[in-house]
N, C-alpha and C. Protein backbone atom coordinates (compact mmCIF):
# COMPACT_ATOMS: atom_id res chain seq x y z
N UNK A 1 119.13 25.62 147.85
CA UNK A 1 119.09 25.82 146.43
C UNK A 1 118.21 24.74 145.81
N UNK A 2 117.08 24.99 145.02
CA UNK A 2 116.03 24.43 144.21
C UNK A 2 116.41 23.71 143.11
N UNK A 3 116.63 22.09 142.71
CA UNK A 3 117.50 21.94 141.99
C UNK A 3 116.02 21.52 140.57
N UNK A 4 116.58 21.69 139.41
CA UNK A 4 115.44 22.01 138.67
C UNK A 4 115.71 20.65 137.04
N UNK A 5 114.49 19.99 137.80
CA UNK A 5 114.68 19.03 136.82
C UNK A 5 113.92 18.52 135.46
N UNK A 6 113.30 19.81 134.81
CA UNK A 6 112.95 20.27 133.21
C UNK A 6 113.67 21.07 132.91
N UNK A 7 112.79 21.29 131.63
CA UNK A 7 113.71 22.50 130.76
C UNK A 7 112.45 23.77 130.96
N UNK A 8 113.36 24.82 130.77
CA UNK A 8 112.77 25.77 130.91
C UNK A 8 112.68 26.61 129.89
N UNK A 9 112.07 27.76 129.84
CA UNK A 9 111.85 28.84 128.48
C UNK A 9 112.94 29.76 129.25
N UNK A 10 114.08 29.72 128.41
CA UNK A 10 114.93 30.79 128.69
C UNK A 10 114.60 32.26 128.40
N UNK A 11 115.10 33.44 129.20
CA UNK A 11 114.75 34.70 128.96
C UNK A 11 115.46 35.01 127.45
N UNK A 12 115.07 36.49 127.26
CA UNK A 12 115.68 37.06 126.20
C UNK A 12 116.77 38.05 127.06
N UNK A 13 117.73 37.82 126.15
CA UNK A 13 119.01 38.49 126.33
C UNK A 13 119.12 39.82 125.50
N UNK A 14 118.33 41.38 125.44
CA UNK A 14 118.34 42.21 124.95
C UNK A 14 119.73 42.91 124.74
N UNK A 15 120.36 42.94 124.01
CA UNK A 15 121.62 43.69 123.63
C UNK A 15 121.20 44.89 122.59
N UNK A 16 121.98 46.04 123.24
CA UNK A 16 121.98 47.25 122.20
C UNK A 16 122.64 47.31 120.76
N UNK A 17 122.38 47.76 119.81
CA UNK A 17 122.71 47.57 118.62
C UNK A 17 123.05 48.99 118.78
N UNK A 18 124.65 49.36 118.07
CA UNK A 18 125.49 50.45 117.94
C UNK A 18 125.52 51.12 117.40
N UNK A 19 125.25 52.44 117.01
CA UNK A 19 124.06 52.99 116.26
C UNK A 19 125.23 54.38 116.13
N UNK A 20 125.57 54.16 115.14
CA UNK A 20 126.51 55.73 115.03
C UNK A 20 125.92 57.00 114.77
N UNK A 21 126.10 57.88 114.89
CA UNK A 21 125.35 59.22 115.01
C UNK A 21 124.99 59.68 113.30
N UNK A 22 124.16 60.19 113.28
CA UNK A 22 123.18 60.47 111.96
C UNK A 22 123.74 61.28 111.23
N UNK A 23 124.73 62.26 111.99
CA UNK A 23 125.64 63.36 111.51
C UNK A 23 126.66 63.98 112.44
N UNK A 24 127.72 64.02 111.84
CA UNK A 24 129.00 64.10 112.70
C UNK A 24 129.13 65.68 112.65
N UNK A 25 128.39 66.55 111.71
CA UNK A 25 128.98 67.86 112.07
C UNK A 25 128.10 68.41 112.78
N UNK A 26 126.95 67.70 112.98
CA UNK A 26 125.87 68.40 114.22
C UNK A 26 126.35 68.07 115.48
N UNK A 27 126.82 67.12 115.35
CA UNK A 27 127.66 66.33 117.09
C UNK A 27 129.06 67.39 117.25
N UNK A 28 129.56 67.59 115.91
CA UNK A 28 131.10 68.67 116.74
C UNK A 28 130.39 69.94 116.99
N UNK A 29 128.72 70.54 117.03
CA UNK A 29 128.91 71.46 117.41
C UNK A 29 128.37 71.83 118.78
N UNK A 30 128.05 70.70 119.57
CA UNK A 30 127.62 70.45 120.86
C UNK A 30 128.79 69.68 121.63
N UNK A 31 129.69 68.93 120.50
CA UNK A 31 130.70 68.14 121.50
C UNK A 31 132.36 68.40 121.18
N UNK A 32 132.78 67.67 121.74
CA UNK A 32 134.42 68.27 121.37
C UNK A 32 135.16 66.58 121.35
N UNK A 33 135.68 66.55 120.43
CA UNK A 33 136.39 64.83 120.40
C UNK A 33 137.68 65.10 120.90
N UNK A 34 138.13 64.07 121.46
CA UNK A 34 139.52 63.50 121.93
C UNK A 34 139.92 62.35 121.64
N UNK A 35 141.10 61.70 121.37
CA UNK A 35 141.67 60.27 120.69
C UNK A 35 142.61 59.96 121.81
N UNK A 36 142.72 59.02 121.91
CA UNK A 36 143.61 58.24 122.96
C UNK A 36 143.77 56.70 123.27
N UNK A 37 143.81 56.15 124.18
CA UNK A 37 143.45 54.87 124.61
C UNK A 37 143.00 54.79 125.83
N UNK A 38 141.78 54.66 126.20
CA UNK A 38 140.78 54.99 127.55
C UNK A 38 141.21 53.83 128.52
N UNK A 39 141.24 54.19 129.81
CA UNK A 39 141.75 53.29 130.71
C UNK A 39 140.35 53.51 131.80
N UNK A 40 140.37 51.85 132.80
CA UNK A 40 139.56 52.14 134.09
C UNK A 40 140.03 53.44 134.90
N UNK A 41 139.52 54.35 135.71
CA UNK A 41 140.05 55.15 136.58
C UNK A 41 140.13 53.97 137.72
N UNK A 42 141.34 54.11 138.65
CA UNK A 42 141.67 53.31 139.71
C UNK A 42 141.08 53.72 140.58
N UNK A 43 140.33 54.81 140.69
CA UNK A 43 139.26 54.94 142.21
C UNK A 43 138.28 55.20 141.84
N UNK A 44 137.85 55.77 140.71
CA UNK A 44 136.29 56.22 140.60
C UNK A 44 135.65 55.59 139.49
N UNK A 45 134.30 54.55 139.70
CA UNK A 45 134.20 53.92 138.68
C UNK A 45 132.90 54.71 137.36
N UNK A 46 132.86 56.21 138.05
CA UNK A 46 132.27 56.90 137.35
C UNK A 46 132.77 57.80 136.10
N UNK A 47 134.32 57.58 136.42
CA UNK A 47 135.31 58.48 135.57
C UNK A 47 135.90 57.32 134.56
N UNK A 48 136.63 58.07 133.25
CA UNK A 48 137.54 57.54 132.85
C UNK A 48 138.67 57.76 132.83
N UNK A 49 139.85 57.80 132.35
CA UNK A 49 141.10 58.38 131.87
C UNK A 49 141.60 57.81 130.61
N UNK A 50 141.42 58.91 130.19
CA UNK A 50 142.41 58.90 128.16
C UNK A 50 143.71 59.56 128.04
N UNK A 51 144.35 58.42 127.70
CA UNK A 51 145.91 58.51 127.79
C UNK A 51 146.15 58.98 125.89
N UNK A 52 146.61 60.00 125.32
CA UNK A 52 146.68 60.36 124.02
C UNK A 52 147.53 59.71 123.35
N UNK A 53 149.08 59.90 124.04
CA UNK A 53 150.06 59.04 123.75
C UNK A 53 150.45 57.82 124.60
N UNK A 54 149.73 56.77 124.31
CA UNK A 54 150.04 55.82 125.68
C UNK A 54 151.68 55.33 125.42
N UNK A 55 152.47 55.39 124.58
CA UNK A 55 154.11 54.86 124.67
C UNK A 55 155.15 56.18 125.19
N UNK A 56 154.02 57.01 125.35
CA UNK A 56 155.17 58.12 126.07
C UNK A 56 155.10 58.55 127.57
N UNK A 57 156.44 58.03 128.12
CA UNK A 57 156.01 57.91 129.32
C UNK A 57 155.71 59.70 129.77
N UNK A 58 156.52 60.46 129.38
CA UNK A 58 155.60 61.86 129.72
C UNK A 58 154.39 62.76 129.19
N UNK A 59 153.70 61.74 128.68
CA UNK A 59 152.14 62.30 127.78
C UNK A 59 151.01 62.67 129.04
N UNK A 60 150.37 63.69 128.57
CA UNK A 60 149.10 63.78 129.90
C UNK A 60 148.01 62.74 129.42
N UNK A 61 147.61 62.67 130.37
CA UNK A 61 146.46 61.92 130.43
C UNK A 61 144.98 62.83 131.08
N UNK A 62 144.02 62.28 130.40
CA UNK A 62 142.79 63.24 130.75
C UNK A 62 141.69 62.50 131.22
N UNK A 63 140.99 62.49 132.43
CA UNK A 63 140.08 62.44 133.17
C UNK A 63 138.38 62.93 132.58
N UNK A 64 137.35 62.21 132.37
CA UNK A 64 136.24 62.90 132.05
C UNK A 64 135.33 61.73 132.72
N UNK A 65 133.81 62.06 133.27
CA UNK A 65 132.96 61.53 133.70
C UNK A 65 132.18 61.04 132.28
N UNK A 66 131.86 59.50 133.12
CA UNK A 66 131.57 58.64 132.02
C UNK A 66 130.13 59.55 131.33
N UNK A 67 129.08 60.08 132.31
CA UNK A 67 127.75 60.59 132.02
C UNK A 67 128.10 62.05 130.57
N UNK A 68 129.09 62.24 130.60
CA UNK A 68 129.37 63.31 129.96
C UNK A 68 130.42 63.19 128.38
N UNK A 69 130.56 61.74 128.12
CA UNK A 69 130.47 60.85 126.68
C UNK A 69 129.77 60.80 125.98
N UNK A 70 129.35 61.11 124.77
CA UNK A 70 128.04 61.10 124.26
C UNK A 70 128.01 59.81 123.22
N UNK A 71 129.10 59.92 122.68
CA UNK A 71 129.42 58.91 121.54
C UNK A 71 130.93 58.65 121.65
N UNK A 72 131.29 57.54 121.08
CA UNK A 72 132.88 56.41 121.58
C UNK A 72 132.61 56.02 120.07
N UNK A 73 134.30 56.16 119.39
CA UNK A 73 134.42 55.38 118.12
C UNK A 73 135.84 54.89 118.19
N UNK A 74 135.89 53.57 117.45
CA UNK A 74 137.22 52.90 117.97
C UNK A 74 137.76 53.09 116.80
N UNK A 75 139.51 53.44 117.06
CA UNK A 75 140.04 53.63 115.86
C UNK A 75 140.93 52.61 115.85
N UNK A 76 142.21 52.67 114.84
CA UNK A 76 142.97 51.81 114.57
C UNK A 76 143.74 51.65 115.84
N UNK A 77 144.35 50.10 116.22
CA UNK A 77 144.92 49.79 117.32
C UNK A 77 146.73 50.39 116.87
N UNK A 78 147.49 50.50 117.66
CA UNK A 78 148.94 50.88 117.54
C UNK A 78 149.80 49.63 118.26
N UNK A 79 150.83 49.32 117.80
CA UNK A 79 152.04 48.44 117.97
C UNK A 79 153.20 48.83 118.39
N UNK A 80 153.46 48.73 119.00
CA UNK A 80 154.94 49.12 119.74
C UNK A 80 155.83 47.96 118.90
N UNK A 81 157.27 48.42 118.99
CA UNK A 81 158.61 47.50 118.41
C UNK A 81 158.51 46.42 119.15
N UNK A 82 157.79 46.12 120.04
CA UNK A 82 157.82 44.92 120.76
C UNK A 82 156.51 43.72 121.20
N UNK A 83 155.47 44.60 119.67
CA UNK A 83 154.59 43.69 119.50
C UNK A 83 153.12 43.81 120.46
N UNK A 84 153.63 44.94 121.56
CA UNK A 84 152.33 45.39 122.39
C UNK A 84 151.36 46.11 121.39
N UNK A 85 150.22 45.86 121.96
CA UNK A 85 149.13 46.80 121.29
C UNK A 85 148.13 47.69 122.19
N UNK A 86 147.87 48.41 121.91
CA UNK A 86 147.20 49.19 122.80
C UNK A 86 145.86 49.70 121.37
N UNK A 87 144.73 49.67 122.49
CA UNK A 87 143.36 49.99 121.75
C UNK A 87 143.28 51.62 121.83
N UNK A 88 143.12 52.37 120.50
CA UNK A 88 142.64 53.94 120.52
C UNK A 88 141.25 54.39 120.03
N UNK A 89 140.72 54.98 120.84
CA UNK A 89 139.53 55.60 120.42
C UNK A 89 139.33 56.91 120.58
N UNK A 90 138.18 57.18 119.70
CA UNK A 90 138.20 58.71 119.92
C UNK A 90 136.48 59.08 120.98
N UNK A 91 136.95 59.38 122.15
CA UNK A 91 135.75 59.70 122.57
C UNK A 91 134.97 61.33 122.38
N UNK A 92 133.37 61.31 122.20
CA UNK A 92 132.84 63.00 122.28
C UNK A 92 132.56 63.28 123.80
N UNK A 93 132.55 64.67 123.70
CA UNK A 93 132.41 64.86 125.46
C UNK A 93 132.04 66.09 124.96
N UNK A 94 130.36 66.42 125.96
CA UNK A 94 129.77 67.64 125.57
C UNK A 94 130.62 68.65 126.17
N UNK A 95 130.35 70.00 125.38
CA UNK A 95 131.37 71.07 125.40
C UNK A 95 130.27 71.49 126.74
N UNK A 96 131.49 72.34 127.81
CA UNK A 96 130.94 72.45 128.98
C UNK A 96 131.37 72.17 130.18
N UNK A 97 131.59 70.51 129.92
CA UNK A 97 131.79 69.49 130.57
C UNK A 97 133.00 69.87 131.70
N UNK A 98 133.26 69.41 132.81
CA UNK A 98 134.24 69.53 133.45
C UNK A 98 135.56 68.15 133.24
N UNK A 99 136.52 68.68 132.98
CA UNK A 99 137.37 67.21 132.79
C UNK A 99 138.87 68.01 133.50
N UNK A 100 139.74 66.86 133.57
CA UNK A 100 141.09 67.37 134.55
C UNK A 100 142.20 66.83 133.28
N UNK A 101 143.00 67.82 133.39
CA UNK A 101 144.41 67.21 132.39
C UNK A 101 145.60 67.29 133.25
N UNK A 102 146.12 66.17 133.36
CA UNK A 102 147.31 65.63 134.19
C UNK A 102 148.72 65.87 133.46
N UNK A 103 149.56 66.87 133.80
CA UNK A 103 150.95 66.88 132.72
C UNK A 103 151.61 66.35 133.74
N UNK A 104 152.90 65.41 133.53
CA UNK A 104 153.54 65.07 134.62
C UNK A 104 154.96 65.94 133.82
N UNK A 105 155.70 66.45 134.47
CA UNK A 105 157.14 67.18 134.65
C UNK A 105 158.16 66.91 135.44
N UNK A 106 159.41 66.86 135.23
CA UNK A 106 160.60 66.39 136.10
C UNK A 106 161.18 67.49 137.14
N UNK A 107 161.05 67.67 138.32
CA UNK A 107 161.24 68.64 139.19
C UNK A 107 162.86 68.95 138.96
N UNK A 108 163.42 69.76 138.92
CA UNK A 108 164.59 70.37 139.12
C UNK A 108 165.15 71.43 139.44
């Protein structure tokens, strides 16, 4: 390792500036929104999963590929009686798209 003893011209650090869509009723007619609180998928780091009701333990949760998001808007966060918070957003996902909905049910 080259140990470096001036100063140097640091790079530029380009960051995207967040640019909300120009019109929201031209976007619902190519996309379809969903609200939830988006989680990592635990095996695929190409997917997500949006949980709608995250305090209910029997709410589905829905699966969509990240490439197939068009636009992400964050809404108000929610509080549980015990001070947890959980982040909700509403993601677009072009109509088309393939996505999976998970209901979980009690066998009997």
């Amino acid at each position: 390792m080259a140990v470096i003893r001036s100063l140097q011209k640091a790079e530029k650090l380009e960051i995207e500036k967040f640019t909300p869509p120009k019109d929201i009723r031209s976007l619902s007619k190519t996309h379809v929104p969903y609200s939830g609180s988006p989680q990592k998928h635990p095996l695929d780091s190409e997917q997500i999963i949006l949980i709608p009701d995250p305090y209910n333990e029997k709410s589905p949760y829905l699966e969509f590929c990240k490439h197939d998001i068009t636009h992400v808007e964050k809404l108000a966060n929610i509080v549980n009686m015990g001070g947890e918070t959980v982040s909700i957003a509403r993601i677009w996902v072009k109509k088309g798209s393939l996505a999976i909905q998970c209901t979980p049910f009690q066998v009997t």
